[in-house]
Structures are given as C-alpha cells and as structure tokens.
Protein backbone atom coordinates (compact mmCIF):
# COMPACT_ATOMS: atom_id res chain seq x y z
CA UNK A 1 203.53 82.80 89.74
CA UNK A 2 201.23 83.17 92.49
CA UNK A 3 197.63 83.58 92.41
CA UNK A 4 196.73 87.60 93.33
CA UNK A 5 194.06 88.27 96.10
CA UNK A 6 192.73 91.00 95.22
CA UNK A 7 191.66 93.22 98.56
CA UNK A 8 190.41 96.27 96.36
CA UNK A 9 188.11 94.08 93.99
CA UNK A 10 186.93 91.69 97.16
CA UNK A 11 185.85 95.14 99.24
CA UNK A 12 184.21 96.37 96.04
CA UNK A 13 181.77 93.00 96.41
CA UNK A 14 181.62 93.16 100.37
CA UNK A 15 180.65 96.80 99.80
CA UNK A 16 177.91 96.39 97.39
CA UNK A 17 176.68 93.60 99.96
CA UNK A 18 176.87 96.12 102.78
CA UNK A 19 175.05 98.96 100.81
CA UNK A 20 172.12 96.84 100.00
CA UNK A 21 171.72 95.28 103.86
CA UNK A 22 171.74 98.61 104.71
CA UNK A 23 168.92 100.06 102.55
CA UNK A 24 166.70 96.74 103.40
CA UNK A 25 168.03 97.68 107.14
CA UNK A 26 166.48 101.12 106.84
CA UNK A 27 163.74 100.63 104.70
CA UNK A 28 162.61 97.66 107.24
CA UNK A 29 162.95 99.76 110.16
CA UNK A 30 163.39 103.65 109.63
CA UNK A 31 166.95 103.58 111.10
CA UNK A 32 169.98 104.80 108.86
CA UNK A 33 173.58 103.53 110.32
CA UNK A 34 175.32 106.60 111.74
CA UNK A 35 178.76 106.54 111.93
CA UNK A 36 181.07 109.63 113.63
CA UNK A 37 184.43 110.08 113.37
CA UNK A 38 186.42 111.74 115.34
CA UNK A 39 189.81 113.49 114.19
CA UNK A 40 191.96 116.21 116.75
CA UNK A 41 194.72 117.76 115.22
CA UNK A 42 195.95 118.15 111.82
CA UNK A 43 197.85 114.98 110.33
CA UNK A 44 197.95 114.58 107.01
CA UNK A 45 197.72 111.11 107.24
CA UNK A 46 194.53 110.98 109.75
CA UNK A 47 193.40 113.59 107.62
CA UNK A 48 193.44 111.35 104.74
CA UNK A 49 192.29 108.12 106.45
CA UNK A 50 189.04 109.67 108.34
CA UNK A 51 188.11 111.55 104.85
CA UNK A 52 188.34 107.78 102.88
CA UNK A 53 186.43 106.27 105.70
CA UNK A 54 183.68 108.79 105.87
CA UNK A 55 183.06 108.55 101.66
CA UNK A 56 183.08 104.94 102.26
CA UNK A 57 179.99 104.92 105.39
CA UNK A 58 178.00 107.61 102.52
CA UNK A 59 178.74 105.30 99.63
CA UNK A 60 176.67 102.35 101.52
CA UNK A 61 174.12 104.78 102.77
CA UNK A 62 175.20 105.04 106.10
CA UNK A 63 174.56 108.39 108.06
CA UNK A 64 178.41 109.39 108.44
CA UNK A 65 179.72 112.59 110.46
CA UNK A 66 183.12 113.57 110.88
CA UNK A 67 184.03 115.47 113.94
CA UNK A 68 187.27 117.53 113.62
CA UNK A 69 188.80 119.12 116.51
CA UNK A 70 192.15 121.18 117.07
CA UNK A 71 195.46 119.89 117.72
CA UNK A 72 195.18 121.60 121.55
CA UNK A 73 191.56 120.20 122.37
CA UNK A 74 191.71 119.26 126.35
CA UNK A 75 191.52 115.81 127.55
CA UNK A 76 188.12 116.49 129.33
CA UNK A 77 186.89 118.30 126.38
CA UNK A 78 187.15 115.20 123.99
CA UNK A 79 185.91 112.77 127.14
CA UNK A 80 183.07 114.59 127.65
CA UNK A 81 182.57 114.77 123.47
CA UNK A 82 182.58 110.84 123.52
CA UNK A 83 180.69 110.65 126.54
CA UNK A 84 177.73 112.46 124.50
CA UNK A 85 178.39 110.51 121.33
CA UNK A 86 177.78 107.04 123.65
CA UNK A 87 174.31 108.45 124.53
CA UNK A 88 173.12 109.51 120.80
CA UNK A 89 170.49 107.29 119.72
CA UNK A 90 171.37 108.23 116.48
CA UNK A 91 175.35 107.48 116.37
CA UNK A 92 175.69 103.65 115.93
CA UNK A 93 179.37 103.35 115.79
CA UNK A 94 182.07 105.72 117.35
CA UNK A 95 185.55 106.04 116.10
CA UNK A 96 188.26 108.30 117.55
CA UNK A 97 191.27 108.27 114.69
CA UNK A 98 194.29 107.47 116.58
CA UNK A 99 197.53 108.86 117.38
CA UNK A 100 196.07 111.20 119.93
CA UNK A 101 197.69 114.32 120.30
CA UNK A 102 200.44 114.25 124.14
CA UNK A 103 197.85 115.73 125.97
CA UNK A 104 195.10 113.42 125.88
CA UNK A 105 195.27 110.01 127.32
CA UNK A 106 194.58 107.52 124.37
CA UNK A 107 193.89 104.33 126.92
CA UNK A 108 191.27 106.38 128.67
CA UNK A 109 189.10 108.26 125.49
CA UNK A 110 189.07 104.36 123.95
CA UNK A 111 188.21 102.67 127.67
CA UNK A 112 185.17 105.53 127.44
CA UNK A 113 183.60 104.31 123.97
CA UNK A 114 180.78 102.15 125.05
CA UNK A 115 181.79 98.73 123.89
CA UNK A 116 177.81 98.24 121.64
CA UNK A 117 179.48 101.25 119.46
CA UNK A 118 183.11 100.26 119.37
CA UNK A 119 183.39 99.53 116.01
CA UNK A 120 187.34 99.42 115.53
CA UNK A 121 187.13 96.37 118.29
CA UNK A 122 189.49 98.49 120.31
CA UNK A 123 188.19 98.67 123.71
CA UNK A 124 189.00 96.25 126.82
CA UNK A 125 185.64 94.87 126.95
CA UNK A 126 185.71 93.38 123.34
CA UNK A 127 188.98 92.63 123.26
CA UNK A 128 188.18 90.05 126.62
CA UNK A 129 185.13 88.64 124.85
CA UNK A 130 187.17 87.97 121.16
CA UNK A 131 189.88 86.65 123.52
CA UNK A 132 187.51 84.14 124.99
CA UNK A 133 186.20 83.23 121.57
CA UNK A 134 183.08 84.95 121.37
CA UNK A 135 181.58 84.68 118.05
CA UNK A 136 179.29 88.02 118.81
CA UNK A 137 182.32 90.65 119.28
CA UNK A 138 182.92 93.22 116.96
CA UNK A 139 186.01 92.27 115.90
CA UNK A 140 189.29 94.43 114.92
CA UNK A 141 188.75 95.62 111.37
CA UNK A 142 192.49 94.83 109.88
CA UNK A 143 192.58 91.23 111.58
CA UNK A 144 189.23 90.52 110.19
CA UNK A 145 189.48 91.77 106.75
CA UNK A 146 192.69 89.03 106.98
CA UNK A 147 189.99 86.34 107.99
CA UNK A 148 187.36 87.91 105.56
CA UNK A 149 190.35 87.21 102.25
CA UNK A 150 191.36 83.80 103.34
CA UNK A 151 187.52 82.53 103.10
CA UNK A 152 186.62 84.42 100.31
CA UNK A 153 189.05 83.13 98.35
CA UNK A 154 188.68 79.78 99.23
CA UNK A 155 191.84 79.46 101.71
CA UNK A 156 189.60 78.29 104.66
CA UNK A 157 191.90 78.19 107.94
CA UNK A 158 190.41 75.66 109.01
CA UNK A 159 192.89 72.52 109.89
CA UNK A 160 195.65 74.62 108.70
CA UNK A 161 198.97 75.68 110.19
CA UNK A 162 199.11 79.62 110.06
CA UNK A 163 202.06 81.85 111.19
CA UNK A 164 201.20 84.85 112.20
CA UNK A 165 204.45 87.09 112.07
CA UNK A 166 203.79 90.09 114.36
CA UNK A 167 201.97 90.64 117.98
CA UNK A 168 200.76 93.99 118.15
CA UNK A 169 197.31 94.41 119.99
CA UNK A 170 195.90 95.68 116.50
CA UNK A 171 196.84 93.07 114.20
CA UNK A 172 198.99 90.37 115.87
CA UNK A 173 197.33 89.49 118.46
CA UNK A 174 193.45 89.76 117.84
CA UNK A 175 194.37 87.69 114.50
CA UNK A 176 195.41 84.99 116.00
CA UNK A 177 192.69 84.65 118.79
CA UNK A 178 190.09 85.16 115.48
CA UNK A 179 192.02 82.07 113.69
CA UNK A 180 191.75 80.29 116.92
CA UNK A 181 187.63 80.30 117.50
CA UNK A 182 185.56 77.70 116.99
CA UNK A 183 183.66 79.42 114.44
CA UNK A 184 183.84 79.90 110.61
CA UNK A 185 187.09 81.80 109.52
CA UNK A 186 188.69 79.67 112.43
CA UNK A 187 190.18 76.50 114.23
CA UNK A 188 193.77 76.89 112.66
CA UNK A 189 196.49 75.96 114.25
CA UNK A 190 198.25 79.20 114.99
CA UNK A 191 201.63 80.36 115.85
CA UNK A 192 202.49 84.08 116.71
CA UNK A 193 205.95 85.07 115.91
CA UNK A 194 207.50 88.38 116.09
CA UNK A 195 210.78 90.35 115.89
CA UNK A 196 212.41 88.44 118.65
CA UNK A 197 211.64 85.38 117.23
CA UNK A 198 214.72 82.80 117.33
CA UNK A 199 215.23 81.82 113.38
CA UNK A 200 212.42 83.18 112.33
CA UNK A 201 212.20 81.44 108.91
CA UNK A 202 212.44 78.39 110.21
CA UNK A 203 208.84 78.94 111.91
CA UNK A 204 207.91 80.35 108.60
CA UNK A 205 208.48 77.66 106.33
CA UNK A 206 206.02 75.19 107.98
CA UNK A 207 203.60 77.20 107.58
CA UNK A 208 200.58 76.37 105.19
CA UNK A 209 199.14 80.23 105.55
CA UNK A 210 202.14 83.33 106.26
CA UNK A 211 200.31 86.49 107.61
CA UNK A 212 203.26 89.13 107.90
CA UNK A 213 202.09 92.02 110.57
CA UNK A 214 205.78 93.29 111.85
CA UNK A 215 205.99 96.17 110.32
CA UNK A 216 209.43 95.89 108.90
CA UNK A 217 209.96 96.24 104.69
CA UNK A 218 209.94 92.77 103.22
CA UNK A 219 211.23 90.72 106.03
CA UNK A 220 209.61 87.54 104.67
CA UNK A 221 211.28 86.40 101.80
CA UNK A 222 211.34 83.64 99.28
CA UNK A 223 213.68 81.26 101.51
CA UNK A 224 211.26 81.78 104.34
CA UNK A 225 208.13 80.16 103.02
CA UNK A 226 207.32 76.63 101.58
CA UNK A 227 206.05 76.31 98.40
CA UNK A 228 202.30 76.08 97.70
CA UNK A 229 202.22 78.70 100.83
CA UNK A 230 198.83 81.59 101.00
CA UNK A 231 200.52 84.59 102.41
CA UNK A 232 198.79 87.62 103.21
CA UNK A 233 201.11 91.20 103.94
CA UNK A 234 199.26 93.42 106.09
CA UNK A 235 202.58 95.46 106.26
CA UNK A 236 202.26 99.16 104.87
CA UNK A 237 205.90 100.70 104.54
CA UNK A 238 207.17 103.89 103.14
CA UNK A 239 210.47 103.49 101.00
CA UNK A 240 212.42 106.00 99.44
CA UNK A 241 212.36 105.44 95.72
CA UNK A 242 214.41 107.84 93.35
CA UNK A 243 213.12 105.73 90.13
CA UNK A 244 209.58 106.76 91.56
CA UNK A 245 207.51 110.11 90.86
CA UNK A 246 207.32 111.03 94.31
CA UNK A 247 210.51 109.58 95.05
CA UNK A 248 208.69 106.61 97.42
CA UNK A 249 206.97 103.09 96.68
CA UNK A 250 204.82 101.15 98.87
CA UNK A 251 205.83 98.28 99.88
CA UNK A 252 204.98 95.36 102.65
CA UNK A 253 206.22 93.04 105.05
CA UNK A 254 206.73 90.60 102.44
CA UNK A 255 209.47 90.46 99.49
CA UNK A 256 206.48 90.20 97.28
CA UNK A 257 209.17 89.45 94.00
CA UNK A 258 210.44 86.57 95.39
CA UNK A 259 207.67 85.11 97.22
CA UNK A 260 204.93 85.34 95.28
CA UNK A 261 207.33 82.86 92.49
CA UNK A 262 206.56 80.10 95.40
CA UNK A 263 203.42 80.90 96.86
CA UNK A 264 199.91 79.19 95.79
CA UNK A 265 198.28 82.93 96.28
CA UNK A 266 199.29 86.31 97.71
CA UNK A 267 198.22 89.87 98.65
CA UNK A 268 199.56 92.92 96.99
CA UNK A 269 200.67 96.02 98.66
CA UNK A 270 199.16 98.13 98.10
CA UNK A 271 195.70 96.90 97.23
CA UNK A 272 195.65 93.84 99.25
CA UNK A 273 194.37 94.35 102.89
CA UNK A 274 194.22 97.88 102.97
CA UNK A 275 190.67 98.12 101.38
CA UNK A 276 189.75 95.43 103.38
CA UNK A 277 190.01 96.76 106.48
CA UNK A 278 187.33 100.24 105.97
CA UNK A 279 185.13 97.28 104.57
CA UNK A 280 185.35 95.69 108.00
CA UNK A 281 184.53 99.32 109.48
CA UNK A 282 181.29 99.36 107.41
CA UNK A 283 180.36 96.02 108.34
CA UNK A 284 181.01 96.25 112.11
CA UNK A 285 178.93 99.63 111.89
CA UNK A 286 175.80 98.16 110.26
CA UNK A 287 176.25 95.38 112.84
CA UNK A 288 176.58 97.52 115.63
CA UNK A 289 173.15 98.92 115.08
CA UNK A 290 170.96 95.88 114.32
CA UNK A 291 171.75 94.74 117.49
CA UNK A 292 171.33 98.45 119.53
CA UNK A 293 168.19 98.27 118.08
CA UNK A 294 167.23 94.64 119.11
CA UNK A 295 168.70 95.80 122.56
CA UNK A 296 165.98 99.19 122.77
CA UNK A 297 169.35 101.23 122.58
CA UNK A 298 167.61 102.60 119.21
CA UNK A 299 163.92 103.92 118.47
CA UNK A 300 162.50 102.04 115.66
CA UNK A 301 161.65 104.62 112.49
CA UNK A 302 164.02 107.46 113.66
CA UNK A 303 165.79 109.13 112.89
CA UNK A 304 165.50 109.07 108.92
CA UNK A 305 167.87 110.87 106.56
C-alpha cells in the first residue's frame, strides 16, 4: 500500500512557518502583510473559497480584506477598484476570485493587477518570467504546492522522469515549466500529456513521478503507472454518490484504489493538494511584500494593525 502525502498535515507545518516569518516580518519592520480579495457575484463555491482563504491570511497574521461586490458590478467599476488596490501601500497581494461574471472581461481585470502584487501568478508578466525560468516569480499557487509535496516529502524531481497529465494555463502548464528550472524543486525531465494524448498510459507508465491535472474522475488507473511510481492528483471532481450523506464523494483524477496498491507514495483527494495550494497563497503574499518593501513600494513601520 502506498505511502500517504499528507497535503492537510504538510500546510499545517508550512503554515506555522509562515505565521512566525510573518510576526518577525512585522515586528522587524512595522509592516503587516495585507492581502484583499476580491469576490463579484454570489457563488457558492467562490463564496466558500475566498471565506477559507481570508481565515487562512488572519490565522498567520496577515492583514486580510475581502472585497465583495454584486453579481451586476460594471467592467470599469471593478478596473478602476483594482486600479486603486495596485496603488495601496498597504495591500501587498491582490486576488480577484475567478469565474468573472459575462460582463466583465477576465483577461483584462488580471492583465491590470500589477505583476509585484499578483500573488495567484496569473498575470502575463509572471507567467513570461516563470516561463523563462526565473527563480524570483511568484509562482502559480496549485503548481507550486505540487513542487512544495514532492520535496517535502523527500521525492526530489530532480533527475527524474515526471508526466504531467493535463495542460491548462493553471496547473498544466506552469507545472511543468516549475519542474523544468534550474533551481531546487526542478531539473526533471518532463512530459506534458493531456486528453488528446495518443495511448495515454503508455506515456504514463514510464514515468517515475504521475501528476494527474485533466480534470476527468480517475482517468489514471492502476494499469497506467509502474510500480514504485509518486503520483500526485490535483484533480477535484464531484460524483454522485447515493451510498453518501449528501449523495456525492470527492474524488480525483486518479483511481486512488487501484493505484495507490502500486505506487511508492500518493496524494489523497481530498486532503492532498487542496490545502496546499492557500498555503502557496500565504507564502506568495508574505513574499510579495518583503520585496515591495526592499523596492520603496512600502513605507517602513506603517501601517500597523
């Protein structure tokens, strides 16, 4: 049986490690983290997300604000709203919960976040400068929470084959190009496959490290991987479930019965990467303002909570 990784008792430790840089952070230099939020419209699930994210920022004595607008907010009125958030001294990171609702142009509110407070690693600027292998970018939060797990638990990419099943631009993608830098967490070999992917298991199998991002209920399964394999399912999927309370289960990318009987060590959905990736958030934030205030973006012993 495979070895668990644990994402919810690993962001527990990064946490406490966060929470205590910050409080020597302040305490050095007067300046609390500020993190803002911003939420339009009235999904449940944003809802939910931007609420655990905010507890999170107060739990490691950040300075955390949520910003909740209505579902009908104008383009220009949430533009202009970012446009002020980019020039608060006191707002360190900036995140704008996506979807957006039709009426706003998504592309163009996450083009206007200035790249220093970018802390989802969203916007064009730091997506060219992970993509050239810049070890200073604030990188995506999911991909490197993925990066984060495999040192942590001592599954160093480095000199390994990983597969990386899945290209989107918020997993797929940045992932590999984090696997790829010359830097620690990096120089794997990497292959990106995806749904088009021509036999996909037999990509799979020769890989020493599976990370399934496709965003299809278990599509990895035990035939697909060698054995000895480290896979990590960042795959979040909603199945119906009449066994179940609420007649749904989690589940992830990955057939997590029948691979984890093969694997060296595995993630669990949920609990695996999910954690992980708000622990990222906190970390890019606290980031994100050491270096606005080496840059004079931030006045040294202000603001205080």
């Amino acid at each position: 049986m495979a070895k668990i990784i644990d994402g919810r008792e690993l962001a527990k430790e990064i946490r406490a490690e966060i929470k205590a840089d910050a409080e020597a952070f302040t305490a050095e230099t007067g300046v609390v983290p500020g993190l803002v939020t911003v939420l339009v419209g009235e999904d449940p699930a944003s809802q939910q997300y931007v609420r655990m994210k905010g507890k999170a920022a107060d739990a490691v004595s950040f300075n955390s604000r949520q910003i909740t607008l209505p579902a009908d907010t104008p383009h220009d009125e949430l533009l202009g709203l970012v446009q002020g958030l980019n020039a608060d001294p006191e707002v360190h990171g900036i995140l704008v919960q996506l979807p957006l609702p039709d009426q706003i142009d998504e592309d163009v509110i996450l083009e206007t976040i200035d790249p220093a407070k970018d802390v989802d690693g969203f916007h064009p600027v730091n997506v060219g400068r992970l993509s050239i292998g810049d070890d200073d970018v604030l990188a995506p939060c999911t991909p490197a929470g993925v990066v984060e797990m495999l040192v942590r638990y001592g599954y160093d990419p480095k000199g390994k084959h990983v597969v990386v099943v899945g290209r989107s631009n918020i997993v797929g993608k940045p992932l590999a190009l984090l696997l790829l830098r010359k830097a620690p967490g990096g120089n794997a070999t990497v292959t990106v496959a995806h749904s088009r992917t021509a036999d996909l298991g037999a990509v799979t199998r020769t890989a020493d490290i599976v990370v399934a991002a496709v965003g299809v209920p278990e599509t990895v399964t035990r035939d697909m991987v060698k054995p000895g394999v480290v896979v990590i399912d960042v795959g979040a999927n909603q199945i119906e479930d009449p066994s179940a309370e609420r007649g749904y289960r989690w589940v992830g990318d990955v057939d997590f019965d029948g691979v984890s009987q093969v694997a060296e060590a595995i993630t669990p959905v949920p609990g695996g990467v999910g954690p992980m990736t708000i622990t990222m958030l906190l970390k890019n934030t606290l980031e994100a303002a050491r270096r606005q205030l080496a840059a004079g973006q931030v006045v040294e012993g202000a603001p205080t909570r």
